[in-house]
C-alpha atoms as a PDB file:
ATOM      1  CA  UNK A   1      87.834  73.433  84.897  1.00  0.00           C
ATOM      2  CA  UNK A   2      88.755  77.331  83.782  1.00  0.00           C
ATOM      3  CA  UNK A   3      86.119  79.183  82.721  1.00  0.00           C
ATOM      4  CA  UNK A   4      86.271  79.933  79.208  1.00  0.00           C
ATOM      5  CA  UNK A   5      84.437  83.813  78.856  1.00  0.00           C
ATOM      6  CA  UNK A   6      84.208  85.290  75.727  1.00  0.00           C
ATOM      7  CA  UNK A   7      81.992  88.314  76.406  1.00  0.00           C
ATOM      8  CA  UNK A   8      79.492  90.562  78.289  1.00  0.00           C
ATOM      9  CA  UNK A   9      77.178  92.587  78.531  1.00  0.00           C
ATOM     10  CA  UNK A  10      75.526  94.031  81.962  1.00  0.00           C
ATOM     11  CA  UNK A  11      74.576  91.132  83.878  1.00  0.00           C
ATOM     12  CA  UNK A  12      74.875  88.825  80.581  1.00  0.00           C
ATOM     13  CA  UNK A  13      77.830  86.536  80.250  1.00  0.00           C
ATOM     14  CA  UNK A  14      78.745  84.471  77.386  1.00  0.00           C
ATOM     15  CA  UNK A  15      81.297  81.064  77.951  1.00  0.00           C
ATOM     16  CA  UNK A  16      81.840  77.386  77.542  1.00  0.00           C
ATOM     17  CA  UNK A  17      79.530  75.521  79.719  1.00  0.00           C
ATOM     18  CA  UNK A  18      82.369  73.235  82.028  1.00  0.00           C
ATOM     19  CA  UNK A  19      80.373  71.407  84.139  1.00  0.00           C
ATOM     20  CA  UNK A  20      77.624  68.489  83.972  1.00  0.00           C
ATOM     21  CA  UNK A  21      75.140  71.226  85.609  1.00  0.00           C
ATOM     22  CA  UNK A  22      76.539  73.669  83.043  1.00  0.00           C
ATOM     23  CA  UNK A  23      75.051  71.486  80.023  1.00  0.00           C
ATOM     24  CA  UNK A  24      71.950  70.340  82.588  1.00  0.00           C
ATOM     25  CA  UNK A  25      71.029  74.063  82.741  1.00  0.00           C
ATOM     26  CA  UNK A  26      71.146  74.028  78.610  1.00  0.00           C
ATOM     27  CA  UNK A  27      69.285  71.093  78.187  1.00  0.00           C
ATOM     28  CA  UNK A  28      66.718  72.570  80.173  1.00  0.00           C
ATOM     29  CA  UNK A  29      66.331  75.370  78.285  1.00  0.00           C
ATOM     30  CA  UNK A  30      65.887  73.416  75.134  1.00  0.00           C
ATOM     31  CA  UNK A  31      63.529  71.213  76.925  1.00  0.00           C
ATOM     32  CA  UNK A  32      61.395  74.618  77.531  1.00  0.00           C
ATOM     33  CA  UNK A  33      61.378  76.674  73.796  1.00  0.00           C
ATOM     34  CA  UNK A  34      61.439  73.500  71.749  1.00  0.00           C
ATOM     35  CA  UNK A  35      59.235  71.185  73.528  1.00  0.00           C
ATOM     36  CA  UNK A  36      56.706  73.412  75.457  1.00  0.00           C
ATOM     37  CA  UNK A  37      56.746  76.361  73.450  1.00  0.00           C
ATOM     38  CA  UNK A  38      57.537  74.997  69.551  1.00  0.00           C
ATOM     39  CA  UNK A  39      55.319  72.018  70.376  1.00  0.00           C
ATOM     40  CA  UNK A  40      58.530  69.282  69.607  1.00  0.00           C
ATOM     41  CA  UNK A  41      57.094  65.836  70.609  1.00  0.00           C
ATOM     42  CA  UNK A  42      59.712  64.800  73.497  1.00  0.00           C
ATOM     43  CA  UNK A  43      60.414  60.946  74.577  1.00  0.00           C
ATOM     44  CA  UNK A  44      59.103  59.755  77.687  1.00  0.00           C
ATOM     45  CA  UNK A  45      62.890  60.371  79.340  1.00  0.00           C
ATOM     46  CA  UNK A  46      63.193  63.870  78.206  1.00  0.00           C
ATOM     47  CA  UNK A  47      59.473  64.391  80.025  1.00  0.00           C
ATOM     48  CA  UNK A  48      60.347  62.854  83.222  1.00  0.00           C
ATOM     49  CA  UNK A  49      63.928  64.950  83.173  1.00  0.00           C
ATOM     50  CA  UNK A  50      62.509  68.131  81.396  1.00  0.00           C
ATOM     51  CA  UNK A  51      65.713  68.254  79.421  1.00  0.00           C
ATOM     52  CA  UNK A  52      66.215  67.618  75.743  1.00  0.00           C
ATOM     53  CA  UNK A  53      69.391  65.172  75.666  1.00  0.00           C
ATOM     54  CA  UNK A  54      70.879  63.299  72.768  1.00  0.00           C
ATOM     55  CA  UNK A  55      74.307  61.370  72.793  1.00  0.00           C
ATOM     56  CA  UNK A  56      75.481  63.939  71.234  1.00  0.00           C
ATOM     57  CA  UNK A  57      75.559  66.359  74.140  1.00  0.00           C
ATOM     58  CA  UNK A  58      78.408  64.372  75.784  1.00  0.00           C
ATOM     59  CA  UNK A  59      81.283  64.960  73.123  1.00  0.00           C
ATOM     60  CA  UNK A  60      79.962  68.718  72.054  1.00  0.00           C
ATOM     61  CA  UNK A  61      81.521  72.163  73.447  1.00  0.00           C
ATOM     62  CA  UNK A  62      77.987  74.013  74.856  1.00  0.00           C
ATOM     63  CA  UNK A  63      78.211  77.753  74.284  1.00  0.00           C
ATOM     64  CA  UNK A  64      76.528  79.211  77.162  1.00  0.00           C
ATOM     65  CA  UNK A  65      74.635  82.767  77.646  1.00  0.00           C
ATOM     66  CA  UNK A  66      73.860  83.060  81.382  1.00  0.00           C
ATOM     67  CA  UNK A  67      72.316  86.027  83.617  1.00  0.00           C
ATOM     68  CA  UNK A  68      72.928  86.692  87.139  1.00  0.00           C
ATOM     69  CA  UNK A  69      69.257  86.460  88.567  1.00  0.00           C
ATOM     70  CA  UNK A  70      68.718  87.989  92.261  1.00  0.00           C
ATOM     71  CA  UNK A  71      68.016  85.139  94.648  1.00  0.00           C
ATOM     72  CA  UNK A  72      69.143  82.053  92.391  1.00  0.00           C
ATOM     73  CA  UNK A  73      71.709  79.934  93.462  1.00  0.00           C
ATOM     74  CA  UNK A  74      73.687  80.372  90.108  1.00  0.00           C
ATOM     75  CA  UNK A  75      73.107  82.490  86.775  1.00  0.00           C
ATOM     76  CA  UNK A  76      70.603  81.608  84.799  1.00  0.00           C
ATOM     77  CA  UNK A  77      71.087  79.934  81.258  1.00  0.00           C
ATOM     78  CA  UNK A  78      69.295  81.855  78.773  1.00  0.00           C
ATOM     79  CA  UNK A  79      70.949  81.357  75.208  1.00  0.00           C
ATOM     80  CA  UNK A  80      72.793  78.304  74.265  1.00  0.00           C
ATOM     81  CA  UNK A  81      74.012  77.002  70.926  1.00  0.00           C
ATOM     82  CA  UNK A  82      75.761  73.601  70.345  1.00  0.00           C
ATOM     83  CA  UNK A  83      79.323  73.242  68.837  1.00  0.00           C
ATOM     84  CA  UNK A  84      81.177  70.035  67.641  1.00  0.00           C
ATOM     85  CA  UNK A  85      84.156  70.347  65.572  1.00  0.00           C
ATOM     86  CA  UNK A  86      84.985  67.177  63.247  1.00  0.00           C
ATOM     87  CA  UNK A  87      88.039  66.524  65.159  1.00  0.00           C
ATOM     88  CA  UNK A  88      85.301  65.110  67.545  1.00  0.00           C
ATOM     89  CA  UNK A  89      83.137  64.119  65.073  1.00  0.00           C
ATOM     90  CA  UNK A  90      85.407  61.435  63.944  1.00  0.00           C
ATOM     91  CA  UNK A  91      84.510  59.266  66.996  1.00  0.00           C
ATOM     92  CA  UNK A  92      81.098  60.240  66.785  1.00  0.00           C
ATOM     93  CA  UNK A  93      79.833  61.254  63.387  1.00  0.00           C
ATOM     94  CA  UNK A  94      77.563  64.976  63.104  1.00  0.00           C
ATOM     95  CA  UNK A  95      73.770  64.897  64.022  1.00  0.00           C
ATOM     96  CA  UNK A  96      73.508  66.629  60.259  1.00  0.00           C
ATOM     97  CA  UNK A  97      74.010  63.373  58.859  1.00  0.00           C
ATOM     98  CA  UNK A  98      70.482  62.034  60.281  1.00  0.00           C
ATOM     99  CA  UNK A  99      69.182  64.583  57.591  1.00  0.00           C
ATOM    100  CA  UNK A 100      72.064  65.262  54.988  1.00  0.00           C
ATOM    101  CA  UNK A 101      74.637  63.685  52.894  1.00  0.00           C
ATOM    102  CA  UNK A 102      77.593  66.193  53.914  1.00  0.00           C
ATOM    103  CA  UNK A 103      79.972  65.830  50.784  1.00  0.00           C
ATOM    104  CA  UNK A 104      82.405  67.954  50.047  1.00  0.00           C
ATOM    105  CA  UNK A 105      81.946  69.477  53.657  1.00  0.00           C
ATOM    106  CA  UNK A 106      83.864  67.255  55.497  1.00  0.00           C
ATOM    107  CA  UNK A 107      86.599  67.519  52.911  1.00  0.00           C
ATOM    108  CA  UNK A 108      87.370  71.099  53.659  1.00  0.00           C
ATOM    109  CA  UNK A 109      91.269  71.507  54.486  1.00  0.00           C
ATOM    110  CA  UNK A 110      90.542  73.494  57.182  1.00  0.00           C
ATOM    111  CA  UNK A 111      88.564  72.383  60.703  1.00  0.00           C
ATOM    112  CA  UNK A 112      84.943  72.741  60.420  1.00  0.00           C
ATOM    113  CA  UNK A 113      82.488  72.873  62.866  1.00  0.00           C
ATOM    114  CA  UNK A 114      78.457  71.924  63.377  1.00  0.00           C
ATOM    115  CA  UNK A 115      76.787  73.956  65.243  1.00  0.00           C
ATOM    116  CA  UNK A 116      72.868  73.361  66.245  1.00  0.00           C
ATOM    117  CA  UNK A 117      70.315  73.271  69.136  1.00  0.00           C
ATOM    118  CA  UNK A 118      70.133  76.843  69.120  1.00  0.00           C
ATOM    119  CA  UNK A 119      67.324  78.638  71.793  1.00  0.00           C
ATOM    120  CA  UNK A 120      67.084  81.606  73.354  1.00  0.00           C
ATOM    121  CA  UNK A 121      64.617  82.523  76.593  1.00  0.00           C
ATOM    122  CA  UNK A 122      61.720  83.898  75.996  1.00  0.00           C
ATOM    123  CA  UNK A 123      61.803  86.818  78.247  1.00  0.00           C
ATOM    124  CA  UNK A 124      65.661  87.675  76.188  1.00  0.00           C
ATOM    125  CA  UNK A 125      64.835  87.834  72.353  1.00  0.00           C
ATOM    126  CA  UNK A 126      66.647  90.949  72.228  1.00  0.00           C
ATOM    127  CA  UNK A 127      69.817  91.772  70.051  1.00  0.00           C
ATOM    128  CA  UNK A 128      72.016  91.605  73.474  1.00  0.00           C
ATOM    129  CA  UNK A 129      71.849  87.767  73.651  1.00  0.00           C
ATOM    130  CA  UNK A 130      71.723  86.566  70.214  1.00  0.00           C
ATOM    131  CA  UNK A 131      74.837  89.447  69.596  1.00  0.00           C
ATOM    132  CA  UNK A 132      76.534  87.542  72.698  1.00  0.00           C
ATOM    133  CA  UNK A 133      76.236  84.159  71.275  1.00  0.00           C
ATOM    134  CA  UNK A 134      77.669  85.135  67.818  1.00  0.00           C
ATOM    135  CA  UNK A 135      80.351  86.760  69.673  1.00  0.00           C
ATOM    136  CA  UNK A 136      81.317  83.634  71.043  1.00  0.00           C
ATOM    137  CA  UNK A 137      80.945  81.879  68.086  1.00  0.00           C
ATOM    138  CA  UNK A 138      83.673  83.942  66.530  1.00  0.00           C
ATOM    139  CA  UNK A 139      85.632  83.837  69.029  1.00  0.00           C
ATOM    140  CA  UNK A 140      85.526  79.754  69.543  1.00  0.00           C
ATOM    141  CA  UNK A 141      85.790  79.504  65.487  1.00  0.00           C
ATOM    142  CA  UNK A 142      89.452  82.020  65.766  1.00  0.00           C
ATOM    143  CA  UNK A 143      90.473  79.723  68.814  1.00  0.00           C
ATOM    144  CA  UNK A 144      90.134  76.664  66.960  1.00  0.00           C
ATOM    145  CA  UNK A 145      91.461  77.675  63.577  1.00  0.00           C
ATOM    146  CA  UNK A 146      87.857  76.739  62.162  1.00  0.00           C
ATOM    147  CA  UNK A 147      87.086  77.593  58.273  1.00  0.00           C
ATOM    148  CA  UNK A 148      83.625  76.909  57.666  1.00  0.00           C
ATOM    149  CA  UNK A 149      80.628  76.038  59.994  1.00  0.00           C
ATOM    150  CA  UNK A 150      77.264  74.526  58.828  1.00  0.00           C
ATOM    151  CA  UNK A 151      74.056  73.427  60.689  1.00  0.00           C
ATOM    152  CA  UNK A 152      70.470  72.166  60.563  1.00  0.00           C
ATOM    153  CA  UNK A 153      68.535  75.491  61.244  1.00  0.00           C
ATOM    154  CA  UNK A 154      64.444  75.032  61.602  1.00  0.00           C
ATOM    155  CA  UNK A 155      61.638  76.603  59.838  1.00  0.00           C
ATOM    156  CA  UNK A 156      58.351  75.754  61.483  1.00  0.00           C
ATOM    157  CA  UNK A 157      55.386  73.744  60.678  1.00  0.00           C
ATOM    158  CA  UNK A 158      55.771  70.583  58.982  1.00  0.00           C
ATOM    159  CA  UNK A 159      53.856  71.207  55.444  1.00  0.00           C
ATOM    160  CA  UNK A 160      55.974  72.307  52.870  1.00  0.00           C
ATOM    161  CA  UNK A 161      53.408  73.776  50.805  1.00  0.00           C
ATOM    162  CA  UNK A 162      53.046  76.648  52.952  1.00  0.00           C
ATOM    163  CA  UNK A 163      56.283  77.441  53.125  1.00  0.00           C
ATOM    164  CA  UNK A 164      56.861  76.907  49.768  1.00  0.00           C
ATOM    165  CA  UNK A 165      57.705  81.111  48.689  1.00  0.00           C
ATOM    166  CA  UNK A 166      60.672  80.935  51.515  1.00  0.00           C
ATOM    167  CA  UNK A 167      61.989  77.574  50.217  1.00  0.00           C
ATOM    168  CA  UNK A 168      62.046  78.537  46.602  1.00  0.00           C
ATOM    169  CA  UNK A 169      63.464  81.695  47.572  1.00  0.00           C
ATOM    170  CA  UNK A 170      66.604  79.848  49.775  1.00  0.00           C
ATOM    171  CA  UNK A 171      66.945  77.802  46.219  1.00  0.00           C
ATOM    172  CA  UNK A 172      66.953  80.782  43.785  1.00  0.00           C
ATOM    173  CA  UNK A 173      69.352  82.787  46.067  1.00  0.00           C
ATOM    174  CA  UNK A 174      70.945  81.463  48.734  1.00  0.00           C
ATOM    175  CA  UNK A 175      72.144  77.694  46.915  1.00  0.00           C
ATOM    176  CA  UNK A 176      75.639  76.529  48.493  1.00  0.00           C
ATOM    177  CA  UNK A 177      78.576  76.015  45.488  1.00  0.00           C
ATOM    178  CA  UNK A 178      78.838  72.726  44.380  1.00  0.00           C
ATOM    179  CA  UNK A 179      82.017  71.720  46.330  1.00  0.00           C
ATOM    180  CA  UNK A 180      80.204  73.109  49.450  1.00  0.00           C
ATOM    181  CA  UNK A 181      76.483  71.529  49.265  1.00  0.00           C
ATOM    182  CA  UNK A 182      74.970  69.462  51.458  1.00  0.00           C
ATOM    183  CA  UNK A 183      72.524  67.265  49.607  1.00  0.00           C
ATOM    184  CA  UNK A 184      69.089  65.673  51.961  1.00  0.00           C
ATOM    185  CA  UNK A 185      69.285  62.176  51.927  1.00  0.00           C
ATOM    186  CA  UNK A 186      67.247  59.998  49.199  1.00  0.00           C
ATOM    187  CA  UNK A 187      64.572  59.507  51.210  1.00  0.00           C
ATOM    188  CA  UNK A 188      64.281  62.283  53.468  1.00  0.00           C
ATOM    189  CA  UNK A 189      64.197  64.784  50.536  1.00  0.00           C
ATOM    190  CA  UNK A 190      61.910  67.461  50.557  1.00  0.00           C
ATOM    191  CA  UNK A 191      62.321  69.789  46.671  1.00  0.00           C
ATOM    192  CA  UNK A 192      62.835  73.460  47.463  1.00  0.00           C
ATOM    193  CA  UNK A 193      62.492  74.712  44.398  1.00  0.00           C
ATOM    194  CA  UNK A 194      58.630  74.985  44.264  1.00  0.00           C
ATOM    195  CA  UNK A 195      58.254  78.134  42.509  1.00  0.00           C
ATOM    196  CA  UNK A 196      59.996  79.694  39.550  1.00  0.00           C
ATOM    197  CA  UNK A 197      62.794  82.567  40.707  1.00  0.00           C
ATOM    198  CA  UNK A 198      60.375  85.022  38.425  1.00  0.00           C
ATOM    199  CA  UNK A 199      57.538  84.474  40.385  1.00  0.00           C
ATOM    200  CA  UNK A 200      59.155  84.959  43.629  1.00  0.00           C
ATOM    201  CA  UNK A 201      58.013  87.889  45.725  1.00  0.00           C
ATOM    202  CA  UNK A 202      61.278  88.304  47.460  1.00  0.00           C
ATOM    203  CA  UNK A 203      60.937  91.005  50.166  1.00  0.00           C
ATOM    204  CA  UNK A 204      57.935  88.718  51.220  1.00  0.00           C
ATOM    205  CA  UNK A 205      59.882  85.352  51.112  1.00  0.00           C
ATOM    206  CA  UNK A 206      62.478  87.582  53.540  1.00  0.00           C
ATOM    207  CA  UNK A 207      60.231  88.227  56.153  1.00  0.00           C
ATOM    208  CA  UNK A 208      58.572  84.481  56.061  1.00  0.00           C
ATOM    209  CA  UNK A 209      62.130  83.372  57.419  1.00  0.00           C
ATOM    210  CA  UNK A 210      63.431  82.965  61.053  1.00  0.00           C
ATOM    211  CA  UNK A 211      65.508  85.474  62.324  1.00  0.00           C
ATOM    212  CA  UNK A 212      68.046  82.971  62.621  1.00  0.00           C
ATOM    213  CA  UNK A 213      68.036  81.672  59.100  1.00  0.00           C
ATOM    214  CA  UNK A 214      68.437  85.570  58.118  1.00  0.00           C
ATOM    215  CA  UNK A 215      71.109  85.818  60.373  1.00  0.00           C
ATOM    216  CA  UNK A 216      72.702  83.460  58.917  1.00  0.00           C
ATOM    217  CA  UNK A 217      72.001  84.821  55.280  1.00  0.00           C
ATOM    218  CA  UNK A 218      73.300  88.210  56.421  1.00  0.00           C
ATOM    219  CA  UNK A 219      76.860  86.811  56.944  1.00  0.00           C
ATOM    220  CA  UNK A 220      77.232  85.126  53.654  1.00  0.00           C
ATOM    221  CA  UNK A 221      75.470  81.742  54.923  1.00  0.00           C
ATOM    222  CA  UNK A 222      74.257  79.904  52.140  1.00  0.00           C
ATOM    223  CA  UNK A 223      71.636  76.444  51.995  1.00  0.00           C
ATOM    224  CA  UNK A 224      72.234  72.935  50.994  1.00  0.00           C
ATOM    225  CA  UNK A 225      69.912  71.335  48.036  1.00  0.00           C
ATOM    226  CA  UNK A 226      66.500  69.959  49.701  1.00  0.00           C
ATOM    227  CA  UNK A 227      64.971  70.222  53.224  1.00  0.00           C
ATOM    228  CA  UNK A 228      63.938  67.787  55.498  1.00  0.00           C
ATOM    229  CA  UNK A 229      60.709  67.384  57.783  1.00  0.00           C
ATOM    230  CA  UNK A 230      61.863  66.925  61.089  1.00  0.00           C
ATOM    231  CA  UNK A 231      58.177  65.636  62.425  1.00  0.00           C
ATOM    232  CA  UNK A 232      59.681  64.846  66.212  1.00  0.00           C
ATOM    233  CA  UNK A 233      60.689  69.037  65.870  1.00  0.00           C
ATOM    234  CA  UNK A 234      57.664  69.717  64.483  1.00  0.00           C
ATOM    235  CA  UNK A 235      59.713  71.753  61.680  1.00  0.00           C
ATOM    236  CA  UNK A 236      61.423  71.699  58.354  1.00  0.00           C
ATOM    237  CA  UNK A 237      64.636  71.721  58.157  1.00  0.00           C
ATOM    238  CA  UNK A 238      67.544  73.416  55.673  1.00  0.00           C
ATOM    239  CA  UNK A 239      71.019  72.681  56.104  1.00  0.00           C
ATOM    240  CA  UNK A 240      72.974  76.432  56.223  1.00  0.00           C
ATOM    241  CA  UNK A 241      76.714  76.298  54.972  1.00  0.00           C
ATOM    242  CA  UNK A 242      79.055  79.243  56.226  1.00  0.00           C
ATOM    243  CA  UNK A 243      82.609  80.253  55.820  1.00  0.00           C
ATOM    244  CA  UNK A 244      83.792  82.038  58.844  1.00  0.00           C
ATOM    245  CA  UNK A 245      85.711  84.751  56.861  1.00  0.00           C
ATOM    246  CA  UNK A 246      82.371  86.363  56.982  1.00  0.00           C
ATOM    247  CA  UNK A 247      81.963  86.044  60.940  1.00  0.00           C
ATOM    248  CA  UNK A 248      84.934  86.612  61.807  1.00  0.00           C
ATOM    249  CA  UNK A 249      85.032  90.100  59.706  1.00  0.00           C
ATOM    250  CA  UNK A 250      82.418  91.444  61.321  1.00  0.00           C
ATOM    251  CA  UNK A 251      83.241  89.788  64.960  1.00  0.00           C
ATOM    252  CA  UNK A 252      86.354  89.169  65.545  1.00  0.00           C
ATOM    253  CA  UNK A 253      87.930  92.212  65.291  1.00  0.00           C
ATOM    254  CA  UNK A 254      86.961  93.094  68.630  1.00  0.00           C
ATOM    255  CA  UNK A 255      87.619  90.011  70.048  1.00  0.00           C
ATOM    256  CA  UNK A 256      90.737  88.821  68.748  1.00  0.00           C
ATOM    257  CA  UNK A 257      92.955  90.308  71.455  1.00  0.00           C
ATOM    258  CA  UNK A 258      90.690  87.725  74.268  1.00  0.00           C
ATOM    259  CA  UNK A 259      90.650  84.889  71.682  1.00  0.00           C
ATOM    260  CA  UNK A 260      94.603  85.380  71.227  1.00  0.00           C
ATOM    261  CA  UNK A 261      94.934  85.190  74.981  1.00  0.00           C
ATOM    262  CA  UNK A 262      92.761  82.007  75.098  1.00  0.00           C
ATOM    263  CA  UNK A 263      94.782  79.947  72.524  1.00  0.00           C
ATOM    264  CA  UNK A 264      97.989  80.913  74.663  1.00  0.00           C
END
């Protein structure tokens, strides 16, 4: 199959995974940040594979950072995000829907698209990699014509309570219109809105986010109404609703010309 490149940067590479060891190599990286290093509880088959797998990972595109490491028999997988489009997710239904009742999401007019099991390598936290995987992102959302993108994204820890200044601060700030929000299911439902907005310490409730949920935030993202304790993740969830006008206007623009030559 063609490889499908999107950007670099040095040795860094940014594509479609398009091979079985392609999505191997991703798995395994998942396997390492969210079950040895985020303390995830993995099944006895993910331990005896060292990959995180789900059935999932068979119909989803795999967006793939990789590094060309001296003495390895092929670049090394060191960023990876997860992308299924509802034109798949017809057949197969979106993981989000474990967690969320997706609404007015899946009426959009135009193609949307989940992404999820986002990771990057330890040793490669820097802007470079995370900058490579939105590029691709925009890029992949231009190819496919996609107008809004949502996801489960993570904070840690399991006890709402103390994380209760960020949550409020998501609810008071960041809530999703109407036509556009994700609701947690019934019983799965986890209030955000544990503090008033007055007594919200904002700059504070920032820096208690992710990086990723900020990202996010930065380009317009907004959250769906309750989060979810994902004990097997060890984290609580929030489900982040995006339209890709504001990727694409800070993305694209320098990558139109490849995506344009990708769609031909």
């Amino acid at each position: 199959m063609h490889e499908t490149v999107f950007g670099s940067d040095g040795s860094l590479k940014v594509r479609l995974a398009v091979s079985a060891d392609d999505i191997r190599r991703a798995q395994a990286l998942r396997y390492r940040i969210f079950y040895e290093e985020m303390g995830a509880h993995p099944s006895a088959e993910a331990v005896a594979h060292k990959r995180d797998v789900d059935r999932f990972d068979d119909v989803c595109d795999h967006l793939l950072v990789t590094d060309v490491v001296d003495g390895a028999d092929a670049p090394r997988v060191v960023g990876t995000y997860r992308m299924l489009r509802r034109s798949v997710a017809e057949r197969t239904g979106f993981y989000s829907e474990s967690e969320y009742e997706l609404g007015g999401l899946v009426d959009h007019p135009s193609e949307i698209l989940e992404v999820g099991r986002s990771c990057v390598d330890l040793n490669y936290r820097g802007r470079a990699v995370m900058q490579l995987l939105w590029q691709g992102i925009a890029a992949y959302v231009y190819r496919h014509q996609i107008g809004l993108l949502f996801g489960c994204a993570s904070l840690p820890g399991t006890e709402p309570k103390t994380m209760r200044r960020a949550l409020a601060y998501l609810y008071h700030h960041h809530l999703a219109p109407d036509h556009l929000r994700p609701r947690a299911l019934p019983h799965r439902y986890v209030p955000m809105n544990q503090m008033p907005a007055d007594a919200i310490d904002t700059a504070a409730a920032w820096r208690e986010l992710p990086p990723l949920v900020r990202g996010y935030l930065r380009l317009g993202g907004r959250v769906g109404d309750g989060a979810v304790i994902d004990p097997d993740f060890n984290t609580t969830d929030v489900c982040i609703v995006l339209e890709t006008e504001q990727v694409t206007a800070k993305y694209l623009r320098h990558y139109q010309h490849l995506a344009d030559q990708l769609r031909a």
